[in-house]
Protein backbone atom coordinates (compact mmCIF):
# COMPACT_ATOMS: atom_id res chain seq x y z
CA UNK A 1 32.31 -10.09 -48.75
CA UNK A 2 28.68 -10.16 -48.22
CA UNK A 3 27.34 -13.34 -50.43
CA UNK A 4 23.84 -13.44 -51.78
CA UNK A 5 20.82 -15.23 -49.43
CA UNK A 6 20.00 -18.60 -50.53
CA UNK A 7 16.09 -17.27 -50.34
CA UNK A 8 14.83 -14.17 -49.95
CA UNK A 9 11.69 -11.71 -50.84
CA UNK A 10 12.35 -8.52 -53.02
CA UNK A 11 9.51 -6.26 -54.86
CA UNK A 12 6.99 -8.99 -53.65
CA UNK A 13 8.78 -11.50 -55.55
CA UNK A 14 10.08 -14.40 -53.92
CA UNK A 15 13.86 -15.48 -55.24
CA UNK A 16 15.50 -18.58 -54.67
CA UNK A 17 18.94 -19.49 -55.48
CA UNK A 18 19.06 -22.24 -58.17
CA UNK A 19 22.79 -22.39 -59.26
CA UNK A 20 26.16 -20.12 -58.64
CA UNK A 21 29.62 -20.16 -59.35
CA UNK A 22 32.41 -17.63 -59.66
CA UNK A 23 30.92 -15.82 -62.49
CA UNK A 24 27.17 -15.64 -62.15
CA UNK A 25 23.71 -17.25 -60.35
CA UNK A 26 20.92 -18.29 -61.20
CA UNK A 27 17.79 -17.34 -59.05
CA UNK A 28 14.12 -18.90 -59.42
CA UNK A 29 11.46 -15.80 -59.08
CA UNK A 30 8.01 -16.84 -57.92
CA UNK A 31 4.90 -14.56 -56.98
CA UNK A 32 2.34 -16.09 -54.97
CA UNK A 33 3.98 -19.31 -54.89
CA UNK A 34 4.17 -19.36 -58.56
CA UNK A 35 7.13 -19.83 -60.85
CA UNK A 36 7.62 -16.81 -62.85
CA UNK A 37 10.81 -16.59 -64.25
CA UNK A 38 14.80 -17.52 -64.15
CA UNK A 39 17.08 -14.59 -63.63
CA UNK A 40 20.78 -15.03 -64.78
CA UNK A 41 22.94 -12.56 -64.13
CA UNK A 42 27.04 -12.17 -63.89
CA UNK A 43 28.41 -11.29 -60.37
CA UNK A 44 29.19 -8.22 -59.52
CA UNK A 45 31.22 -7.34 -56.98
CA UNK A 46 30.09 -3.61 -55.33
CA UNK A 47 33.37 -2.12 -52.97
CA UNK A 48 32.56 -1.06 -49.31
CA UNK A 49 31.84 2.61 -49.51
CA UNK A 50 30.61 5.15 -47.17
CA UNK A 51 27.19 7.47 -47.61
CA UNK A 52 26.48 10.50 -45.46
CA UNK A 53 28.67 8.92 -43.16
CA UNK A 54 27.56 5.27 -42.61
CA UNK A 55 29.85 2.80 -43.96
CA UNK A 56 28.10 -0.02 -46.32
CA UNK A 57 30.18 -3.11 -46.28
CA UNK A 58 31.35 -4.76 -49.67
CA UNK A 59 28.84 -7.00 -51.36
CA UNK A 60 27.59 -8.84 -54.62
CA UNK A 61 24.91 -7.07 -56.22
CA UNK A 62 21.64 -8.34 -56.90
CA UNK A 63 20.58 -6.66 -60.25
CA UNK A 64 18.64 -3.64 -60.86
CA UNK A 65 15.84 -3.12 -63.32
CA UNK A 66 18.33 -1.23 -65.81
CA UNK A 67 21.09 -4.24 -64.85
CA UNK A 68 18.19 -6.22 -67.46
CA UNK A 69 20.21 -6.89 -71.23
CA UNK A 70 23.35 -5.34 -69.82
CA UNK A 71 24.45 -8.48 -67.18
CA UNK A 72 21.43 -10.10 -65.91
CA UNK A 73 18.76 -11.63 -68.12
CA UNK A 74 15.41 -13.13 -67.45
CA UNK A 75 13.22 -15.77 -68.71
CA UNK A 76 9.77 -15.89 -67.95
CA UNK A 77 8.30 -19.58 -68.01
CA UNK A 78 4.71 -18.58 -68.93
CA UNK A 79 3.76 -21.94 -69.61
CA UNK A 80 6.67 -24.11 -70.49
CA UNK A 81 9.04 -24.21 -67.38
CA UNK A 82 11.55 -26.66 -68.89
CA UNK A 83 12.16 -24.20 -72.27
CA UNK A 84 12.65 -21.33 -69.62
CA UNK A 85 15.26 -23.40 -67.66
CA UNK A 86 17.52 -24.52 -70.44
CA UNK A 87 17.66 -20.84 -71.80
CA UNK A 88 18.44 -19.60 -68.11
CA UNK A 89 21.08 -23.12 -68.21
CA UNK A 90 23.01 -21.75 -71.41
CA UNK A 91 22.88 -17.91 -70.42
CA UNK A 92 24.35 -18.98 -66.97
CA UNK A 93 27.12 -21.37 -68.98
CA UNK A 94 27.91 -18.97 -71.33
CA UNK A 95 28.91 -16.41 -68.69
CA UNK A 96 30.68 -18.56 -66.90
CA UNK A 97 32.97 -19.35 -69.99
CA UNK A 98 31.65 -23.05 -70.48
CA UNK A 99 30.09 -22.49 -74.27
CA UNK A 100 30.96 -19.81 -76.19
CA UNK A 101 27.90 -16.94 -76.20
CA UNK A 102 26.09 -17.54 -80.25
CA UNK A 103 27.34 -14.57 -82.39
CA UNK A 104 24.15 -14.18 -84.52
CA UNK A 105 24.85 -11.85 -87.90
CA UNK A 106 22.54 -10.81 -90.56
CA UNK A 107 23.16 -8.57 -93.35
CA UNK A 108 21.78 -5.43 -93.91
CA UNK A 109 22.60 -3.13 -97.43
CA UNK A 110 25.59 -5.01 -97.86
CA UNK A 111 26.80 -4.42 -93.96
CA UNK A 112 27.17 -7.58 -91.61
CA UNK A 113 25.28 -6.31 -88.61
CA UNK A 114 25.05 -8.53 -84.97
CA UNK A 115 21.28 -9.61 -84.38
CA UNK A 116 20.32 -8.71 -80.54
CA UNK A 117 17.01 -10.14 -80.63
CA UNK A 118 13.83 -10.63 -82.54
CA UNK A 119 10.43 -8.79 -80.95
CA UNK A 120 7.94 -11.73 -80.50
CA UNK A 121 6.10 -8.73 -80.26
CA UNK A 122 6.57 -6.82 -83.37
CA UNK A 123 3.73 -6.09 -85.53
CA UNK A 124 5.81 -7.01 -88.49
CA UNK A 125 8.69 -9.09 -87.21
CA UNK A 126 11.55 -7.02 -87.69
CA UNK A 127 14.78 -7.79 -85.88
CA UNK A 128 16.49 -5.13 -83.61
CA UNK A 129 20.41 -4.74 -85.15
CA UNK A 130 23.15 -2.83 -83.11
CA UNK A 131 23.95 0.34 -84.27
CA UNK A 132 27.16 -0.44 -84.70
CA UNK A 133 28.30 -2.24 -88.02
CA UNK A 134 30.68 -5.30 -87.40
CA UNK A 135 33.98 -5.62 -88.99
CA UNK A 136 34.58 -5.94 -92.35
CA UNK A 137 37.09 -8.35 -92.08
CA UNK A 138 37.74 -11.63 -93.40
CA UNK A 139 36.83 -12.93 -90.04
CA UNK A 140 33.49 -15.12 -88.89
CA UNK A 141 32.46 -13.24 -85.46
């Protein structure tokens, strides 16, 4: 199977490989020689399949823009590079099975609901919730 470039150049972004294993990478994303970002992301595995007749061999994808909260996940360093590594460190662990992924709840009416994120960016700092309503059981998810 086709592995992933240790460097390469993609929507005028630069991407470097910074750490891989079995279940995900870790790529460095600079623009004009800057650091930008880290992008996690699981690895997926895309079967050799044939369009209009040409056969594309098997390959790990690189992720797409909607691939972004599903299985990849970037953090931009802005100005604190270290901060932006260690997220990008425990993302990658977590997906590789190292640390369990943090199951944050909050409640909501009297319903346990699973906190996605909190908007930075929200006029008046309300959390996104699933739609869906956890279990009712006993249980600490």
């Amino acid at each position: 199977m086709k592995s992933l470039p240790e460097s390469f150049v993609k929507n005028s972004f630069h991407y470097i490989k910074f750490k891989e294993n079995e279940h995900g990478f870790i790529f460095k994303q600079f623009l004009n020689n800057k650091l930008e970002a880290f992008e996690v992301f699981r690895r997926k595995n895309r079967k050799e399949r044939v369009i209009n007749g040409r056969t594309l061999p098997a390959k790990i994808q690189f992720p797409h823009d909607e691939a972004f909260g599903k299985w990849a996940w970037s953090f931009a360093v802005f100005d604190n590079e270290a901060k932006a590594r260690e997220k990008a460190l425990v993302t990658f662990s977590e997906i590789s099975g190292t640390i369990q992924p943090s199951k944050k709840k909050r409640e909501l009416n009297g319903r346990l609901y699973r906190k996605v994120f909190k908007s930075e960016n929200s006029l008046n700092g309300s959390e996104k919730i699933e739609e869906s309503i956890l279990p009712s059981s006993g249980s600490n998810h």
